[in-house]
N, C-alpha and C. Protein backbone atom coordinates (compact mmCIF):
# COMPACT_ATOMS: atom_id res chain seq x y z
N UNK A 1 0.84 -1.18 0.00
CA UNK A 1 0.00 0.00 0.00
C UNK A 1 0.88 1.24 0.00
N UNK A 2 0.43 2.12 -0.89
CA UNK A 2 1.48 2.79 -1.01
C UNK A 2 0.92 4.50 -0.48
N UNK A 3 1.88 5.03 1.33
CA UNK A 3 0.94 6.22 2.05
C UNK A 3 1.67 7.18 1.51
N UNK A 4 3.18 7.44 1.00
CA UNK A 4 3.71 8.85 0.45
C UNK A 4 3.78 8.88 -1.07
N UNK A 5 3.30 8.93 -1.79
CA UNK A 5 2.58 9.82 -1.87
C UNK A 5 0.72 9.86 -1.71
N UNK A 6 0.38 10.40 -0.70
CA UNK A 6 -1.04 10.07 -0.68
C UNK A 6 -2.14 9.98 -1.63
N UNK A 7 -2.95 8.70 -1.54
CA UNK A 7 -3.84 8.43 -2.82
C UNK A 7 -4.69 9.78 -3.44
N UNK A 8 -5.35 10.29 -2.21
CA UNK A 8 -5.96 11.63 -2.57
C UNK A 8 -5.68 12.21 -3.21
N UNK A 9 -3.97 12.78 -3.27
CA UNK A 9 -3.18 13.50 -3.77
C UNK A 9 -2.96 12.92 -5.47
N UNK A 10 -2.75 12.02 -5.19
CA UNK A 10 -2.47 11.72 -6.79
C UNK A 10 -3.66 11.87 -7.42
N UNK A 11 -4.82 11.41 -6.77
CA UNK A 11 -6.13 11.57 -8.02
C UNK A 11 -5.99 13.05 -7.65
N UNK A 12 -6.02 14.20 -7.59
CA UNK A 12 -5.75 15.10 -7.49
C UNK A 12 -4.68 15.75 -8.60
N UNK A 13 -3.67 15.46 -8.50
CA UNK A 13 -2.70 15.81 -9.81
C UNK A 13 -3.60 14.92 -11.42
N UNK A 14 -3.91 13.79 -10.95
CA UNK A 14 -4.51 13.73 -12.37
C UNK A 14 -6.11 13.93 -12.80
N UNK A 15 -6.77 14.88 -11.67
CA UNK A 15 -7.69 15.48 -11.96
C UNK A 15 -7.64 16.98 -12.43
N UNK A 16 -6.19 17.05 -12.57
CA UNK A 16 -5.44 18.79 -13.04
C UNK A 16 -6.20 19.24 -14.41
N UNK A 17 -6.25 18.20 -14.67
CA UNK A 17 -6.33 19.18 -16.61
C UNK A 17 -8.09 18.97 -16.91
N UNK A 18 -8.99 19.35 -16.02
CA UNK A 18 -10.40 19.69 -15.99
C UNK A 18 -11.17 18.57 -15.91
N UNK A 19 -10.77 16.99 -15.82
CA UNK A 19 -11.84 16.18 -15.79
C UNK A 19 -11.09 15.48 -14.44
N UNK A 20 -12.65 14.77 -13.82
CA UNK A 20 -12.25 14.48 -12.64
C UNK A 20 -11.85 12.71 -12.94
N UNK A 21 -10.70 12.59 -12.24
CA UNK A 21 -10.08 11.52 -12.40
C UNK A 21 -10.55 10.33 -10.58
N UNK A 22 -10.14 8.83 -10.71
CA UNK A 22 -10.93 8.44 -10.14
C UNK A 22 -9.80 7.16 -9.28
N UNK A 23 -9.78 6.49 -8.11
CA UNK A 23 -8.94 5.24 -8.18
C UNK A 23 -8.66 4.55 -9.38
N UNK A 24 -9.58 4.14 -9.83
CA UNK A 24 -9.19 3.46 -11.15
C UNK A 24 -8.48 3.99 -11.92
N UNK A 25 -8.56 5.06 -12.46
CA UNK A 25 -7.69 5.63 -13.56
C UNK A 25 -6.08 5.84 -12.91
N UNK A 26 -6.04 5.93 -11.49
CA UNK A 26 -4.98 6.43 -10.85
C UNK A 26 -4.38 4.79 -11.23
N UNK A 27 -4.88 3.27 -10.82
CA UNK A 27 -4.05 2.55 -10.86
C UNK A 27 -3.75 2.58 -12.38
N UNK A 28 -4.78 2.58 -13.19
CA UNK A 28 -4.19 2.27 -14.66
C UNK A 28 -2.87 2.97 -15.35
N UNK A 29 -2.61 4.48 -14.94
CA UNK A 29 -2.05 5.15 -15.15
C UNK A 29 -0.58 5.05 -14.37
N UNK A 30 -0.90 4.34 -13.08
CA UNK A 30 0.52 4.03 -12.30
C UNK A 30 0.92 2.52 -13.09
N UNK A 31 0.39 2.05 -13.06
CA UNK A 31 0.73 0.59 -13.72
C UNK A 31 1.73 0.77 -15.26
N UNK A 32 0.77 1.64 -16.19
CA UNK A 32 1.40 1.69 -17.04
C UNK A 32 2.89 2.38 -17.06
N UNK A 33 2.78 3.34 -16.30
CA UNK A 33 4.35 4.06 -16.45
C UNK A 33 5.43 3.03 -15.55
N UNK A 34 4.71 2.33 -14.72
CA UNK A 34 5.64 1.32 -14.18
C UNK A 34 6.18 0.02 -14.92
N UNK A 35 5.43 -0.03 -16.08
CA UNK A 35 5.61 -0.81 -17.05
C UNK A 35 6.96 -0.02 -17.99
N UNK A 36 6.59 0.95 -17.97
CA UNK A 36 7.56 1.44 -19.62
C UNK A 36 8.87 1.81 -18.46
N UNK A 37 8.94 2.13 -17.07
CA UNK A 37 10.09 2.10 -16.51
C UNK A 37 10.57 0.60 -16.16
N UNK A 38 10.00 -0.83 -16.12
CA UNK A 38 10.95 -1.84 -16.53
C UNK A 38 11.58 -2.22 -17.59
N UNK A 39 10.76 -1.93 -18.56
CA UNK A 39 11.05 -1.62 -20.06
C UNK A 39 12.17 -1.07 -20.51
N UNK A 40 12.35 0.07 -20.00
CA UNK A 40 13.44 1.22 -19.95
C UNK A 40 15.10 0.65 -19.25
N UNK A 41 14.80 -0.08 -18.26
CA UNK A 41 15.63 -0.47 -17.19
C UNK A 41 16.07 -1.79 -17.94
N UNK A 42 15.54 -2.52 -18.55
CA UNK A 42 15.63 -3.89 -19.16
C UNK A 42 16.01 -4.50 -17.88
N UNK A 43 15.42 -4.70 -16.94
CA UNK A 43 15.52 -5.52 -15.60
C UNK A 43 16.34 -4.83 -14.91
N UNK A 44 17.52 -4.01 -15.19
CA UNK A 44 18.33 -3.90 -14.26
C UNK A 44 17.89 -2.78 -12.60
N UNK A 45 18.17 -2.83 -11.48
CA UNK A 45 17.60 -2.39 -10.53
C UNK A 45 17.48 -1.07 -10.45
N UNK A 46 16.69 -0.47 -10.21
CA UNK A 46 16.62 1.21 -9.96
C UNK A 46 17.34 1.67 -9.03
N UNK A 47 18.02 2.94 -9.05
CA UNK A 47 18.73 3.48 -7.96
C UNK A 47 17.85 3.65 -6.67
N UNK A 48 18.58 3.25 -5.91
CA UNK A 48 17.96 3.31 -3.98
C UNK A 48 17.15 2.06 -4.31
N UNK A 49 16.94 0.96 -5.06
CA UNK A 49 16.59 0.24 -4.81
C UNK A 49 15.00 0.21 -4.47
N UNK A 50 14.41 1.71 -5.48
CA UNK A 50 12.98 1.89 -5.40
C UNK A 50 12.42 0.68 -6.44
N UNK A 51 11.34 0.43 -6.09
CA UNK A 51 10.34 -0.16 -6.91
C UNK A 51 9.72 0.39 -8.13
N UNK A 52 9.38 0.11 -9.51
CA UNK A 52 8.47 0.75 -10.49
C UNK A 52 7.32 1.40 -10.04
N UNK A 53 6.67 1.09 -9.43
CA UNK A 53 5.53 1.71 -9.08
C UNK A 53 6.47 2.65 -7.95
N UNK A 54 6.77 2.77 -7.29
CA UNK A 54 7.03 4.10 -5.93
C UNK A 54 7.76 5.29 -7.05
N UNK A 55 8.04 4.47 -8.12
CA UNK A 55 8.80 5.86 -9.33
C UNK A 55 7.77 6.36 -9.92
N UNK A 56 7.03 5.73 -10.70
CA UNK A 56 5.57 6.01 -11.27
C UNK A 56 4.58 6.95 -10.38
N UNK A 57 4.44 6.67 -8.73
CA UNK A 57 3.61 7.30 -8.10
C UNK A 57 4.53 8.79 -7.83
N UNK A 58 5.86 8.75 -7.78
CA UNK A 58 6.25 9.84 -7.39
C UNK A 58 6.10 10.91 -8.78
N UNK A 59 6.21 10.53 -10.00
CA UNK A 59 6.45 10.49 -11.27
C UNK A 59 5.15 11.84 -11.31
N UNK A 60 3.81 11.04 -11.01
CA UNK A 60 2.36 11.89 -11.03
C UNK A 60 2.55 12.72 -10.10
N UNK A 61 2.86 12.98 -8.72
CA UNK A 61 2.87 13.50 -7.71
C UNK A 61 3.59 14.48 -8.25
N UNK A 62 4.99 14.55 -8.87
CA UNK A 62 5.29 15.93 -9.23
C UNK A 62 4.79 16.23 -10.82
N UNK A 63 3.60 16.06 -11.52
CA UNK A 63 3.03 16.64 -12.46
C UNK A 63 4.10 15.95 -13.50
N UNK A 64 4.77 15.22 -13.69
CA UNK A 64 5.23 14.54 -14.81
C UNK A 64 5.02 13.49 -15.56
N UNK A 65 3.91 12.97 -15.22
CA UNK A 65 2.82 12.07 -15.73
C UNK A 65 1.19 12.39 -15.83
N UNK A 66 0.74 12.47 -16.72
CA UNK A 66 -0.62 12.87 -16.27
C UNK A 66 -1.11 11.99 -17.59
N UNK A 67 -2.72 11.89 -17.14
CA UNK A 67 -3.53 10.96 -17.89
C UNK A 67 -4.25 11.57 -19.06
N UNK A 68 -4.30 10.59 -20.43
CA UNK A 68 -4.35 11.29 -21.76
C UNK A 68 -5.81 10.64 -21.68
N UNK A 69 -6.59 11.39 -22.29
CA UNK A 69 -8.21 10.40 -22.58
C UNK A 69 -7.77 10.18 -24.45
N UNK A 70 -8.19 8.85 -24.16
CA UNK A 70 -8.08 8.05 -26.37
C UNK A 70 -9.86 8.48 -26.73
């Protein structure tokens, strides 16, 4: 479970750009960027030994990820 950065908070950054965003969209949107950062890494370990997702959640938290509607 992940408390820093708080859930609130993130649906919050990705309710920024005028539509209200929801848990769900928050995991879909963490999942995926945690995907394209193993991708990126080709397995090898992240510095400090963070996890994909604690990069991804920090990623939204400072406005550098946000959710595209298709």
């Amino acid at each position: 479970m992940i408390n820093k950065p708080a859930v609130d908070q993130l649906i919050g950054k990705l309710s920024a750009d005028g539509h209200d965003a929801s848990r769900y969209e928050l995991c879909v949107v963490a999942s995926k960027r945690a995907r394209q950062i193993i991708e990126q890494n080709n397995g090898r370990e992240l510095p400090g030994k963070m996890k994909p997702i604690t990069v991804a959640c920090n990623e939204i938290a400072a406005g550098k990820v946000i959710s595209a509607k298709d």
